[in-house]
N, C-alpha and C. Protein backbone atom coordinates (compact mmCIF):
# COMPACT_ATOMS: atom_id res chain seq x y z
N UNK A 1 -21.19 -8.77 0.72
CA UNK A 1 -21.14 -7.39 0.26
C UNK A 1 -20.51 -7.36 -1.13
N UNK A 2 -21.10 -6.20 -1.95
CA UNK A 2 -20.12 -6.50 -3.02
C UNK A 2 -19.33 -5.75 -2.90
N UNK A 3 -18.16 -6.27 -4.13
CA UNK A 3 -16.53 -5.63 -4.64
C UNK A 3 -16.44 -4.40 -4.74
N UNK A 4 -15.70 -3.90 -4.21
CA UNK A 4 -14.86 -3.29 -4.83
C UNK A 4 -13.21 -3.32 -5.24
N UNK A 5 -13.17 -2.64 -5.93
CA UNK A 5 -12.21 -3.03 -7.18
C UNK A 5 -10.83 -2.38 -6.15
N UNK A 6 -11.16 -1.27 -5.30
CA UNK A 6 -10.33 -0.49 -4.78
C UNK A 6 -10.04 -0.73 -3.59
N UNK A 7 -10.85 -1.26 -2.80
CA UNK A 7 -10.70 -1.84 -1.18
C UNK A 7 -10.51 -3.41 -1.10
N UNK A 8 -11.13 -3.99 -2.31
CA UNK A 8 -10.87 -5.56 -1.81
C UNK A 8 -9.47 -5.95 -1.91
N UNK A 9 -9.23 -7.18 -0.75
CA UNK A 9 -8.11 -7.49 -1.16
C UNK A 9 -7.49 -8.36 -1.97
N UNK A 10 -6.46 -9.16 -2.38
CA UNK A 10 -5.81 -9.76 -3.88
C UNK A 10 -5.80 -11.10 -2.82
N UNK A 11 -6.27 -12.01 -3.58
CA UNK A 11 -6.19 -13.24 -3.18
C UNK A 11 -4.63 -13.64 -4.19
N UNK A 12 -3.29 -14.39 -4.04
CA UNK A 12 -2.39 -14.80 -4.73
C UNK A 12 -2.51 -16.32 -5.55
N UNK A 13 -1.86 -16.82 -5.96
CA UNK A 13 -1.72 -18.05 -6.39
C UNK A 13 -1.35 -19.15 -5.09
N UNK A 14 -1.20 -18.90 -4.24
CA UNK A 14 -0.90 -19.81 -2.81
C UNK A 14 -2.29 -19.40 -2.12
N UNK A 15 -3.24 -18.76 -2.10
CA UNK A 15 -4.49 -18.66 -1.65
C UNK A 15 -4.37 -17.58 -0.34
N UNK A 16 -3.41 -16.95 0.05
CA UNK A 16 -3.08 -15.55 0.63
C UNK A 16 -3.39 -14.29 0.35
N UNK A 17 -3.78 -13.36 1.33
CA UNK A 17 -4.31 -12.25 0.88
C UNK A 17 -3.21 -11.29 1.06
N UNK A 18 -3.50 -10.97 -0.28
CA UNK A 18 -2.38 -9.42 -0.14
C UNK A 18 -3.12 -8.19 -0.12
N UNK A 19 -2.28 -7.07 0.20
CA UNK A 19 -2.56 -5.80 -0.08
C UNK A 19 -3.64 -5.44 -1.16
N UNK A 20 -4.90 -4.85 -1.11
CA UNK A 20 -5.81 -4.01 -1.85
C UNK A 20 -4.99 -3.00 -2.55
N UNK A 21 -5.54 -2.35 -3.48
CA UNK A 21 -5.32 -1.53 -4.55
C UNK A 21 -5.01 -0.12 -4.02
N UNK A 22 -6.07 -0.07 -3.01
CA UNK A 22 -5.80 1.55 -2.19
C UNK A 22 -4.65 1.26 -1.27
N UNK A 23 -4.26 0.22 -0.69
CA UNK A 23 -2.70 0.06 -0.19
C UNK A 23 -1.45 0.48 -0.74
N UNK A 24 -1.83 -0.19 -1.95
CA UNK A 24 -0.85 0.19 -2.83
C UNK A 24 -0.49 1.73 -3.43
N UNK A 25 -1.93 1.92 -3.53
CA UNK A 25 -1.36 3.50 -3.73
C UNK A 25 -1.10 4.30 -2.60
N UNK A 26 -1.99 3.74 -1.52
CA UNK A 26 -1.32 4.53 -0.24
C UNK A 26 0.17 4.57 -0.28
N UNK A 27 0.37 3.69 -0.04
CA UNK A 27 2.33 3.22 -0.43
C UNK A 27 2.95 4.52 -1.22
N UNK A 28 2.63 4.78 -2.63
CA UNK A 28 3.26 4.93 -3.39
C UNK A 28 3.17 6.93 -2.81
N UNK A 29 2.26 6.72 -2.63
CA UNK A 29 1.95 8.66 -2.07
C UNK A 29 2.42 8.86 -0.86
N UNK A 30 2.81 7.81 -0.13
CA UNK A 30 3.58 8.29 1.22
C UNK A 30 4.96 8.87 1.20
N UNK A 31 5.34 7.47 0.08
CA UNK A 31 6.63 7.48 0.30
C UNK A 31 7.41 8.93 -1.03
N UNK A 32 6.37 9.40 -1.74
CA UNK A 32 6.88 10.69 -2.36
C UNK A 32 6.43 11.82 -1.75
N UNK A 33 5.77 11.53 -0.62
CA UNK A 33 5.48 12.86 0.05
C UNK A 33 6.68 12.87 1.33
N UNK A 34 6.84 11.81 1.75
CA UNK A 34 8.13 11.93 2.75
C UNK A 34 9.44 12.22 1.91
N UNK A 35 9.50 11.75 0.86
CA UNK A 35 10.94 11.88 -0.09
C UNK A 35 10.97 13.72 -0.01
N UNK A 36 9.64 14.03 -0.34
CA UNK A 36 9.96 15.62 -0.74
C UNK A 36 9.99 16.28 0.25
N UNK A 37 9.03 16.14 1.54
CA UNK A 37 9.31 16.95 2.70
C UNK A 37 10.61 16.73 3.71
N UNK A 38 10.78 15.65 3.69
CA UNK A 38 12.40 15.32 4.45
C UNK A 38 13.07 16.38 3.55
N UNK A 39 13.39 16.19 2.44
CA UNK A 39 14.09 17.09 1.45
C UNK A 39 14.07 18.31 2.11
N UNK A 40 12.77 18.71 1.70
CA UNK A 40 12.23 20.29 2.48
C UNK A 40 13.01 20.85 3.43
N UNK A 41 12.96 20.26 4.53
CA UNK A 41 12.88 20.53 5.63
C UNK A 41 14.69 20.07 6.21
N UNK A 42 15.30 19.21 5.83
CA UNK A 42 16.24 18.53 5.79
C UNK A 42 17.67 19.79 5.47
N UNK A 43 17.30 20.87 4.85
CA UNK A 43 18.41 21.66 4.06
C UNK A 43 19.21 21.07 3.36
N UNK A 44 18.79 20.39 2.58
CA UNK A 44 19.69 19.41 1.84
C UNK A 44 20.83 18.54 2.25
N UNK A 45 20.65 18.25 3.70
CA UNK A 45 21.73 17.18 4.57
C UNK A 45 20.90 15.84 4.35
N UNK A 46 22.28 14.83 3.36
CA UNK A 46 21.37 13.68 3.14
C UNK A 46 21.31 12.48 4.84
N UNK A 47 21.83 13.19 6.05
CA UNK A 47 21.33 11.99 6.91
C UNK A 47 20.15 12.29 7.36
N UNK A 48 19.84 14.02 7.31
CA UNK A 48 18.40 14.26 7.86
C UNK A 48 17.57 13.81 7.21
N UNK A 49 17.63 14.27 5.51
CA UNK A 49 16.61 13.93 4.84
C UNK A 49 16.68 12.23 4.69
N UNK A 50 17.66 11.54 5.11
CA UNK A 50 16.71 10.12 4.91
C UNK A 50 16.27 9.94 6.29
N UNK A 51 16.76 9.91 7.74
CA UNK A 51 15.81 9.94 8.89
C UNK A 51 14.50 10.88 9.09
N UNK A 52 14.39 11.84 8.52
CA UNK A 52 12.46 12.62 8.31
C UNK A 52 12.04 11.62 7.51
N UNK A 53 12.75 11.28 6.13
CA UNK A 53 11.75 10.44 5.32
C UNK A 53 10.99 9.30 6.11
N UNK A 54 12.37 8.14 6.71
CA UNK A 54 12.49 7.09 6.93
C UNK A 54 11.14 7.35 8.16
N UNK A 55 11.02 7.99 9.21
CA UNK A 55 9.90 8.34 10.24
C UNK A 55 8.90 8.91 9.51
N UNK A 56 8.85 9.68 8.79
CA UNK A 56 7.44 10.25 8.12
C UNK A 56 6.79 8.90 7.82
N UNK A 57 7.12 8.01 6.69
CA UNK A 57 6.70 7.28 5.94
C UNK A 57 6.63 6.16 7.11
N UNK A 58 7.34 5.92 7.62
CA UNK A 58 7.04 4.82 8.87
C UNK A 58 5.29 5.33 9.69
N UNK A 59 5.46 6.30 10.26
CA UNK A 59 4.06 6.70 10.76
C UNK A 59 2.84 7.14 10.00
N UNK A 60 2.72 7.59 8.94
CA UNK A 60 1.72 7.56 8.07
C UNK A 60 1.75 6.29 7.24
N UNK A 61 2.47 5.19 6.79
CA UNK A 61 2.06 4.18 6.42
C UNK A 61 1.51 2.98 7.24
N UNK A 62 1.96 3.07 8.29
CA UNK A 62 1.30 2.27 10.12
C UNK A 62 -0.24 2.68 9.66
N UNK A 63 -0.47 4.04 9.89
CA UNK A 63 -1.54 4.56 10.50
C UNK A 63 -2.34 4.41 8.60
N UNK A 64 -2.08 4.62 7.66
CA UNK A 64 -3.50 4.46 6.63
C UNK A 64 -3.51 3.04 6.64
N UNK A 65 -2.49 1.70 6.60
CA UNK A 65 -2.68 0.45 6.53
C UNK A 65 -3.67 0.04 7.05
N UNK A 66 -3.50 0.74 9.05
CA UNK A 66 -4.85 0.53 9.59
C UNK A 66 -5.74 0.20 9.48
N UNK A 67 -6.14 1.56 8.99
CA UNK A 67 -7.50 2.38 8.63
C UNK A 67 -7.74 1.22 7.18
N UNK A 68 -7.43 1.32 6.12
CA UNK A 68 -7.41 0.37 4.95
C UNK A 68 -7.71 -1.06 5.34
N UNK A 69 -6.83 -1.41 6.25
CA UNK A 69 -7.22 -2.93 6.35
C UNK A 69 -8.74 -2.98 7.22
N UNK A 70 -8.78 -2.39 7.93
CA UNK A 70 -10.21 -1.74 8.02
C UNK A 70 -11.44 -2.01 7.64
N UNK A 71 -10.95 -1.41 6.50
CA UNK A 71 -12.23 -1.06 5.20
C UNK A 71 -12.48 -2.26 4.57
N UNK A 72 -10.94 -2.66 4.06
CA UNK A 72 -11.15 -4.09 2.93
C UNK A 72 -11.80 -4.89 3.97
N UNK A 73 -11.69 -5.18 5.21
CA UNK A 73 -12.01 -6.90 5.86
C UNK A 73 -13.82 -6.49 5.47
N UNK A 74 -14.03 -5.56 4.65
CA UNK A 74 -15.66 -5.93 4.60
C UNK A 74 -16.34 -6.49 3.08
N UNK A 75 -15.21 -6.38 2.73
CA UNK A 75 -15.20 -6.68 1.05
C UNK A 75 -14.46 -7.95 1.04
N UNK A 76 -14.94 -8.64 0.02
CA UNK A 76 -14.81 -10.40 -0.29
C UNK A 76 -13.01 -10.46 -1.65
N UNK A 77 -12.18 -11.02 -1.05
CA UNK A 77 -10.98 -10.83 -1.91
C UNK A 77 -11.10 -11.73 -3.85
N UNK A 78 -10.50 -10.82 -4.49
CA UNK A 78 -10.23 -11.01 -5.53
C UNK A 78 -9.18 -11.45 -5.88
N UNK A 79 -9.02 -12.40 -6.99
CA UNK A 79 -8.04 -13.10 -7.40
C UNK A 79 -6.72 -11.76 -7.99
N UNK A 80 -5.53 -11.83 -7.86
CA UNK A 80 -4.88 -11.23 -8.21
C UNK A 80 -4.24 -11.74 -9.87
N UNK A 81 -4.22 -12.83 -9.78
CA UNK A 81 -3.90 -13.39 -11.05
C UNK A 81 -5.22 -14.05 -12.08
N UNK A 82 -5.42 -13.80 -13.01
CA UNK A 82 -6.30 -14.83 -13.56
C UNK A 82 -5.61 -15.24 -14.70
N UNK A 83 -5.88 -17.01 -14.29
CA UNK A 83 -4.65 -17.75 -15.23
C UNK A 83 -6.17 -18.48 -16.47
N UNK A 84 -5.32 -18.51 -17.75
CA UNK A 84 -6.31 -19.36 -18.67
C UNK A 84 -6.13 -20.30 -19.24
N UNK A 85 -7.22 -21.81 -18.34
CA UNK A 85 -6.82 -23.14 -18.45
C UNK A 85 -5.96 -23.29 -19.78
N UNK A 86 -5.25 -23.71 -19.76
CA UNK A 86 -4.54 -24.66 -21.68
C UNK A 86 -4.97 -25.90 -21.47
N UNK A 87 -5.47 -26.32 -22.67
CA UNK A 87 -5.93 -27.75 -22.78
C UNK A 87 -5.36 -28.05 -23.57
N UNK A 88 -4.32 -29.45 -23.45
CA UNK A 88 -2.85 -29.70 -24.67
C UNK A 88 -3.50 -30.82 -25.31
């Protein structure tokens, strides 16, 4: 199948697959949407608002990883690094 740029996953320099691109941003939108609604909802008590965060972001990052890892196992992984031979 071909690439995509957004679901495949990162092959490393040890030949391991990491996290896809949409992981990553999944990541990054969870964890500012739990930062702000714990907040929300929290009345500004910092043990609530880090236990809502800490569970928000725990169960919506479980559940899109899922779904994501999902998607990528149908797409062929991409190198995460590309190194350029030196010839001395």
């Amino acid at each position: 199948m071909a690439n995509s740029s957004l679901h495949s996953p990162r092959r490393d320099q040890s030949g391991n697959k990491t996290p896809s691109s949409a992981s990553r941003l999944w990541f990054i939108l969870v964890i500012s949407f739990s930062i702000y609604l714990g907040w929300y909802y929290s009345a500004t008590n910092w043990g609530i608002w880090f236990l809502c965060s800490l569970t928000t972001s725990t169960v919506l990052l479980n559940i899109g990883w899922i779904v994501l890892s999902r998607i990528s196992e149908k797409y062929e992984p991409v190198e995460l690094f590309t190194y350029q031979n030196e010839q001395e």
